[in-house]
Every structure is written in C-alpha cells, then in structure tokens.
PDB file of N, CA and C in Angstrom:
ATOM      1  N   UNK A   1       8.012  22.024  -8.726  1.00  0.00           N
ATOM      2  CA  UNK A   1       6.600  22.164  -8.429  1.00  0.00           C
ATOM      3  C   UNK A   1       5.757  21.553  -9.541  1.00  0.00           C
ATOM      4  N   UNK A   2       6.043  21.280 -11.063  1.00  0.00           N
ATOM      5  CA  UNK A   2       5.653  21.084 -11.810  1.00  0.00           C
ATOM      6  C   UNK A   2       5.368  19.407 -12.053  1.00  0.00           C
ATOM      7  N   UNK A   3       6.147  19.280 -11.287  1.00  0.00           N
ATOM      8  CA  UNK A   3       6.532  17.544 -11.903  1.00  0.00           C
ATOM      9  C   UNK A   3       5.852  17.140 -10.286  1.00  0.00           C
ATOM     10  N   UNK A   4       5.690  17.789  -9.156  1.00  0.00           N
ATOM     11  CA  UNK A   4       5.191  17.693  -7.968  1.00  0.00           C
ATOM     12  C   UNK A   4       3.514  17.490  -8.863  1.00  0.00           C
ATOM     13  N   UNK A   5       2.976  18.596  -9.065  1.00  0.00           N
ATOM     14  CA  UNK A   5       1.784  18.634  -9.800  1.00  0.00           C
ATOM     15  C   UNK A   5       1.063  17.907 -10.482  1.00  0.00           C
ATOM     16  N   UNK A   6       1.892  17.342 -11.410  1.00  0.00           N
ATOM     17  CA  UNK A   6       1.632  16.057 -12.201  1.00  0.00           C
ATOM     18  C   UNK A   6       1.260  14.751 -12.035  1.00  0.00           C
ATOM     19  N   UNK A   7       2.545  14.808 -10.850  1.00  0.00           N
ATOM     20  CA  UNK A   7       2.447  13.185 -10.107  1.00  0.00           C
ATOM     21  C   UNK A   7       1.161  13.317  -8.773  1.00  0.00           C
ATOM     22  N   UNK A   8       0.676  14.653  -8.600  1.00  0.00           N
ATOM     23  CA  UNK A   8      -0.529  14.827  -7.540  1.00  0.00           C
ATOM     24  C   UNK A   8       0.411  14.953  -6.099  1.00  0.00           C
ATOM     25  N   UNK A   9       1.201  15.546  -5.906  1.00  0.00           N
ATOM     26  CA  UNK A   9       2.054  15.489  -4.812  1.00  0.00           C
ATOM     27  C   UNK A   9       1.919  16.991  -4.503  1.00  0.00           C
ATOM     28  N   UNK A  10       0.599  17.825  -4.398  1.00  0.00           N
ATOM     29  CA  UNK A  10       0.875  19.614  -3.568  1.00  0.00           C
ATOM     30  C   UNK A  10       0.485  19.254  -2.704  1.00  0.00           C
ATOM     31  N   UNK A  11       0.856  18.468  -1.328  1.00  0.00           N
ATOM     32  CA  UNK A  11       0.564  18.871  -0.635  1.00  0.00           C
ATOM     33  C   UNK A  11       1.898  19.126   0.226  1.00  0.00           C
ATOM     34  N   UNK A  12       3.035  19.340  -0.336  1.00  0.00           N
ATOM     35  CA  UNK A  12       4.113  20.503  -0.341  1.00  0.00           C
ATOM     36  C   UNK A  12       4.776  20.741  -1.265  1.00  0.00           C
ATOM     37  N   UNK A  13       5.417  22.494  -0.003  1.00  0.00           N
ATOM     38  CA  UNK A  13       5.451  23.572  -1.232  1.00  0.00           C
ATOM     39  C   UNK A  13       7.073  23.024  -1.712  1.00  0.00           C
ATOM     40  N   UNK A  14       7.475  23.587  -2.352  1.00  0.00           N
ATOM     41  CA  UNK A  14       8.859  23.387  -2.708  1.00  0.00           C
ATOM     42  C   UNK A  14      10.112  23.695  -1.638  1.00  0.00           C
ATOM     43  N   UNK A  15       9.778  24.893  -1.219  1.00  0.00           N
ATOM     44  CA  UNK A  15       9.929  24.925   0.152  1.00  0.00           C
ATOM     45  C   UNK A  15      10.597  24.287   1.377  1.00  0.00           C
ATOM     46  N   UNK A  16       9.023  23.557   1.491  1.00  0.00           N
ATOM     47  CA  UNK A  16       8.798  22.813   2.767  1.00  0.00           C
ATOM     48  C   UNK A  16      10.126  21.261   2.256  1.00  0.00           C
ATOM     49  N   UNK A  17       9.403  20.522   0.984  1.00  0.00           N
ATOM     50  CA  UNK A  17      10.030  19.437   0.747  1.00  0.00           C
ATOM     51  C   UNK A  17      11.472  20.006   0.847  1.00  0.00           C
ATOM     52  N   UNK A  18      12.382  20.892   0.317  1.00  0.00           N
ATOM     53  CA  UNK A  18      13.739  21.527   0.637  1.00  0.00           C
ATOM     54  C   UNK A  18      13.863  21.649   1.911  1.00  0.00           C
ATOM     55  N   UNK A  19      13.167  21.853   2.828  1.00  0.00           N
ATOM     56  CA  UNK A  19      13.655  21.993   4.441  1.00  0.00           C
ATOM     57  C   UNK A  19      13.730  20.768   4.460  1.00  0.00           C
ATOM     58  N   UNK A  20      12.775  19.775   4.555  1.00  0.00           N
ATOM     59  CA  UNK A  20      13.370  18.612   5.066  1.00  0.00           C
ATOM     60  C   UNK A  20      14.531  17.911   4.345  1.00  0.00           C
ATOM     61  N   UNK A  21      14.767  17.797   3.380  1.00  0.00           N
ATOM     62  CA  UNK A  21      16.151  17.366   2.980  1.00  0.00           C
ATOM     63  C   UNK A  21      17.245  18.094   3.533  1.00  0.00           C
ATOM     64  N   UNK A  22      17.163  19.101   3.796  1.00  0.00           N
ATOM     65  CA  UNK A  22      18.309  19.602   4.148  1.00  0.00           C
ATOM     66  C   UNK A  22      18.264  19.177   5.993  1.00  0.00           C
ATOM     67  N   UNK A  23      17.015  19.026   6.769  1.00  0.00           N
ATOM     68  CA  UNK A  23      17.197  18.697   8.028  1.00  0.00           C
ATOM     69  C   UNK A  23      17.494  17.588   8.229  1.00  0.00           C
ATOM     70  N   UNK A  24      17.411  16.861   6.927  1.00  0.00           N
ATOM     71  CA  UNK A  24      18.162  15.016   7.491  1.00  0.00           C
ATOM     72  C   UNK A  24      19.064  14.973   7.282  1.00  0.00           C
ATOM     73  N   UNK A  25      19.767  15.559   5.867  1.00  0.00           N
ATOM     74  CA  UNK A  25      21.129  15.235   5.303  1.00  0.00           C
ATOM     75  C   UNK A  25      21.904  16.313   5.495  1.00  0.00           C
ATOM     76  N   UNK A  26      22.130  17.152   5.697  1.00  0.00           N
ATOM     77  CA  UNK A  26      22.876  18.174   5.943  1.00  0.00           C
ATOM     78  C   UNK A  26      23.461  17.962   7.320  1.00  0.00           C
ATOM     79  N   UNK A  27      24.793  17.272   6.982  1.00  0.00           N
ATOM     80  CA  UNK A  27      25.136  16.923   8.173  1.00  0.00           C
ATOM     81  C   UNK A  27      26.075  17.595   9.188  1.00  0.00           C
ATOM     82  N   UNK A  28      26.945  18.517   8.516  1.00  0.00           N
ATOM     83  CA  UNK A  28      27.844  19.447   8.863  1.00  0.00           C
ATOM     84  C   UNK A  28      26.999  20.845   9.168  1.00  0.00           C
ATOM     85  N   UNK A  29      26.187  21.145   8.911  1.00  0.00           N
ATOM     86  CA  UNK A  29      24.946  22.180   8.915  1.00  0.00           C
ATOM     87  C   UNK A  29      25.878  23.574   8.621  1.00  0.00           C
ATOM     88  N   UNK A  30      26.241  23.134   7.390  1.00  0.00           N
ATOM     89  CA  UNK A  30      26.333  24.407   6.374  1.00  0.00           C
ATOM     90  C   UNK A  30      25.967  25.145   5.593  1.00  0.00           C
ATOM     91  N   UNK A  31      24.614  24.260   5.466  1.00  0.00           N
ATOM     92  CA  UNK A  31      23.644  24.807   4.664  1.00  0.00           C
ATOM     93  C   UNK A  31      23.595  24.591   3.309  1.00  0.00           C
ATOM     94  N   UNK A  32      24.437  24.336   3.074  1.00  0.00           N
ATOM     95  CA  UNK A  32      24.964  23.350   1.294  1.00  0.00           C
ATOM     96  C   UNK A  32      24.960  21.869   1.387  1.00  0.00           C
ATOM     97  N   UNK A  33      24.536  21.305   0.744  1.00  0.00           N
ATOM     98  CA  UNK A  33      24.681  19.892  -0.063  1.00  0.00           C
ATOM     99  C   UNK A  33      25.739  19.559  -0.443  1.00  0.00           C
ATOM    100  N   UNK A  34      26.407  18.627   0.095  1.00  0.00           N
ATOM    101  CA  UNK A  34      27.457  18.283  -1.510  1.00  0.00           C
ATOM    102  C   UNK A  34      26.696  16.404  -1.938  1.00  0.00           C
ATOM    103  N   UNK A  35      26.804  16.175  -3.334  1.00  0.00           N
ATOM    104  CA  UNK A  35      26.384  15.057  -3.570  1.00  0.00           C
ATOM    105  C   UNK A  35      26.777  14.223  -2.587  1.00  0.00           C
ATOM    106  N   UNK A  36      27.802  13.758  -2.031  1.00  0.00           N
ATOM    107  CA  UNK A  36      27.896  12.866  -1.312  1.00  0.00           C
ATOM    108  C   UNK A  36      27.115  13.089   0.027  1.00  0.00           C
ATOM    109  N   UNK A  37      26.825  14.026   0.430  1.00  0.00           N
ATOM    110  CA  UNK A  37      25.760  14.272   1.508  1.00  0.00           C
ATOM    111  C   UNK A  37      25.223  13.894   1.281  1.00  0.00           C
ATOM    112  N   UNK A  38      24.264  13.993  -0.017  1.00  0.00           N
ATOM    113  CA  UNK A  38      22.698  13.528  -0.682  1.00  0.00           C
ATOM    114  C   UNK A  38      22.544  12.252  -1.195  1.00  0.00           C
ATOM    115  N   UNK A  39      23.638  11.712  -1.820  1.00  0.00           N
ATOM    116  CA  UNK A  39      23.688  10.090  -1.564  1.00  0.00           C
ATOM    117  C   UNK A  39      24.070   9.357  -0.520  1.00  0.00           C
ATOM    118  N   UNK A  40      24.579  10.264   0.113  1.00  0.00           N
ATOM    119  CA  UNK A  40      24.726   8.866   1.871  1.00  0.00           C
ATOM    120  C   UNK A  40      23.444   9.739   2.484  1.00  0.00           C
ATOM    121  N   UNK A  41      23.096  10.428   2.769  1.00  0.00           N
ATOM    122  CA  UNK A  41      21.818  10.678   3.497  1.00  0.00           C
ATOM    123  C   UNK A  41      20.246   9.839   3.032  1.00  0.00           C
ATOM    124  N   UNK A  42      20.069   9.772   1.623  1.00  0.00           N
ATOM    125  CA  UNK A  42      19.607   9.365   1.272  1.00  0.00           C
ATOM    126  C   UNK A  42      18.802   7.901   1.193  1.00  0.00           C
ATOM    127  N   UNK A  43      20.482   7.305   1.267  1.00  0.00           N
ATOM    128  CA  UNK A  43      20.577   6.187   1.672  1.00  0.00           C
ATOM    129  C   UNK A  43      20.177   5.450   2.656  1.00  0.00           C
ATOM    130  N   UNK A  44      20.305   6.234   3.467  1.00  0.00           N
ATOM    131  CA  UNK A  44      20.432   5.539   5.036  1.00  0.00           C
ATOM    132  C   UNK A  44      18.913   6.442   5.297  1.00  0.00           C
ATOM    133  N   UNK A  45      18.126   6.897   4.937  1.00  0.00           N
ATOM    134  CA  UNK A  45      16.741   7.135   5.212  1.00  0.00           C
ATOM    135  C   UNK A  45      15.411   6.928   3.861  1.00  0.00           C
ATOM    136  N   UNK A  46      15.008   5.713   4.539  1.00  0.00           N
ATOM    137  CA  UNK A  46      14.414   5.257   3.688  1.00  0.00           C
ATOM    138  C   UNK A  46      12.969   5.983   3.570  1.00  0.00           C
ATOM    139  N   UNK A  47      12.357   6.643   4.643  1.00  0.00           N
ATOM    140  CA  UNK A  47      11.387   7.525   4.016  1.00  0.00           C
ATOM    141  C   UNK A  47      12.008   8.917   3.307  1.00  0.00           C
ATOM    142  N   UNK A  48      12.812   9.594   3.400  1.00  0.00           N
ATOM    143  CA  UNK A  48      13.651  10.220   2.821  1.00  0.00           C
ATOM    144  C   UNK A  48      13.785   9.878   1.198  1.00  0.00           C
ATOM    145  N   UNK A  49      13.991   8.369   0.962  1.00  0.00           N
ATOM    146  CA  UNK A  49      14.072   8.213  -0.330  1.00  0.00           C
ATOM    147  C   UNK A  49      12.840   7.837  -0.851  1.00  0.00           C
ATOM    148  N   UNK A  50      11.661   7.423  -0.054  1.00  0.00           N
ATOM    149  CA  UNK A  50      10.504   7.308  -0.365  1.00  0.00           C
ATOM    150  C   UNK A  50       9.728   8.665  -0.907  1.00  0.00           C
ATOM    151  N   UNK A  51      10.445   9.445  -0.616  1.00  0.00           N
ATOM    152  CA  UNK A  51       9.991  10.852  -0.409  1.00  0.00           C
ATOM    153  C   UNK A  51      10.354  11.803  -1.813  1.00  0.00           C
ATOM    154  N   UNK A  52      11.583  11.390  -2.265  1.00  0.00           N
ATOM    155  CA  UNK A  52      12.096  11.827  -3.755  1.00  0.00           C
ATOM    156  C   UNK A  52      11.474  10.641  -4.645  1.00  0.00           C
ATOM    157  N   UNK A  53      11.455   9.925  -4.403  1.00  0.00           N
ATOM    158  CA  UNK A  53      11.241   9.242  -5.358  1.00  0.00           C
ATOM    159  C   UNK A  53       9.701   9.046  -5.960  1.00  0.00           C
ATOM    160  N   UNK A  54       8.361   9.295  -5.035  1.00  0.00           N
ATOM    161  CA  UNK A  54       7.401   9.521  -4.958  1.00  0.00           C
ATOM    162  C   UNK A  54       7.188  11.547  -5.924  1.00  0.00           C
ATOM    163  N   UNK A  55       8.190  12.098  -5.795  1.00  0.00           N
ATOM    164  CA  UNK A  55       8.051  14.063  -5.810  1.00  0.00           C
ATOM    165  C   UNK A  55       9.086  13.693  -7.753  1.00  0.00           C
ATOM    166  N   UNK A  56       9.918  13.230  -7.215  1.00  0.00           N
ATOM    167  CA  UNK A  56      10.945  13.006  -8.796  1.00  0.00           C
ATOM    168  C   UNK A  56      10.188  11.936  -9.839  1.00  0.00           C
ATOM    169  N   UNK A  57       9.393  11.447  -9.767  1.00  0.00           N
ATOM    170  CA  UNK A  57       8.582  10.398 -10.358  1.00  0.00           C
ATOM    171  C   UNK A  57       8.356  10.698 -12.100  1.00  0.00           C
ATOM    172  N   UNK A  58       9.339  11.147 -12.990  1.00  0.00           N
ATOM    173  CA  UNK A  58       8.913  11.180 -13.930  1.00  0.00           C
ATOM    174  C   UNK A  58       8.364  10.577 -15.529  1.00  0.00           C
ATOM    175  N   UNK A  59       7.512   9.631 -14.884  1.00  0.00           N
ATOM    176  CA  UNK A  59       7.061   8.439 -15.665  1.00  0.00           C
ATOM    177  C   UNK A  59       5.844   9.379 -16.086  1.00  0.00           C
ATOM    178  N   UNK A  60       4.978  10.180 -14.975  1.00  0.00           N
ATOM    179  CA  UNK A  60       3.531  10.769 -15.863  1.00  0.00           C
ATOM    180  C   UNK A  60       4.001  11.920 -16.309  1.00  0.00           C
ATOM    181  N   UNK A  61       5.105  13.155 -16.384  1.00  0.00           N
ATOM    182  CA  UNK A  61       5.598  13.710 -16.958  1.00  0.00           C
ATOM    183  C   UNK A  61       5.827  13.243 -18.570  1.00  0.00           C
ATOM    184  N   UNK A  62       6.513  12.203 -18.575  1.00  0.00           N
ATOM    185  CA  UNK A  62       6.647  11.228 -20.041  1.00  0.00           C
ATOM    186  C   UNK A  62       5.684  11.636 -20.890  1.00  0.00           C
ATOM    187  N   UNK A  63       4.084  10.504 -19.850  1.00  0.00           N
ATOM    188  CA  UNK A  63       3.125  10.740 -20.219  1.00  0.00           C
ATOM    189  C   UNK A  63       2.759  11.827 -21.092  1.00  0.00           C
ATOM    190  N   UNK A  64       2.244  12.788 -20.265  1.00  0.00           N
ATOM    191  CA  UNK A  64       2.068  14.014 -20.788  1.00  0.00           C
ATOM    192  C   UNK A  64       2.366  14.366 -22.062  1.00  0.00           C
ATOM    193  N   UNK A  65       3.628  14.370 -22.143  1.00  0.00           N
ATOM    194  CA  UNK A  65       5.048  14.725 -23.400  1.00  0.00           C
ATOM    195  C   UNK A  65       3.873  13.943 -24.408  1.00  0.00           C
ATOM    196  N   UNK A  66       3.846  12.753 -24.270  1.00  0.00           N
ATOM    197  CA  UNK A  66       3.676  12.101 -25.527  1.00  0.00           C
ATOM    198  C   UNK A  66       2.133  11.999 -25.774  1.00  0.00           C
ATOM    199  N   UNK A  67       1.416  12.292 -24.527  1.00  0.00           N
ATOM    200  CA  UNK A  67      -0.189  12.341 -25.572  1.00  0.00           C
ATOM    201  C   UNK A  67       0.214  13.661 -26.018  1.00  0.00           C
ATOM    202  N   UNK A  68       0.969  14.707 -25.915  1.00  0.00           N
ATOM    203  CA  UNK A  68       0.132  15.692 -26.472  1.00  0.00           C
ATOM    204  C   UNK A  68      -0.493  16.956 -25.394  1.00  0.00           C
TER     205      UNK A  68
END
C-alpha cells in the first residue's frame, strides 16, 4: 500500500489488486501461487504486467529515501 501511495496508484486497495492476480494466474485454483504460476501468468498477460509494474514501481520510493 505504501509504495502503491507513492507512485499515486490508491485507486486500489491491496485487496482488490490481490484478487485480480490471483483471478488470472491462478491456474489450478488453489488458491496459492507458486512462482512459476506468477511468471508464466504474467507473461502471457500483458495488462497484468502493466499492472505490477505500474503498483511495484520503485524508482519514487528511491526518491524519497534520498531527499530525505
């Protein structure tokens, strides 16, 4: 939520962004992840990865760190 915050990304909760990863990639619907779920799911959905990568963005986190 923090690093969501930073980069200006509330307009979901932690939550919500966790349901949808788990409704694309969770393919066996066990309810667990295993990495290779999350890198072949990933993969093969490109708003999916538009989607972490936009929420995981920690370049203004950096920021932060270093002004101070």
């Amino acid at each position: 939520q923090a690093i969501q915050a930073i980069n200006g990304h509330t307009d979901m909760s932690a939550e919500e962004f966790t349901n949808i990863i788990f409704e694309k990639i969770d393919v066996n619907n066990d309810g667990e992840l295993t990495l290779e779920e999350f890198i072949t799911g990933v993969e093969r959905d490109e708003d999916l990865m538009d989607l972490i990568t936009k929420n995981f963005d920690l370049s203004n986190v950096l920021k932060v760190i270093q002004n101070g």
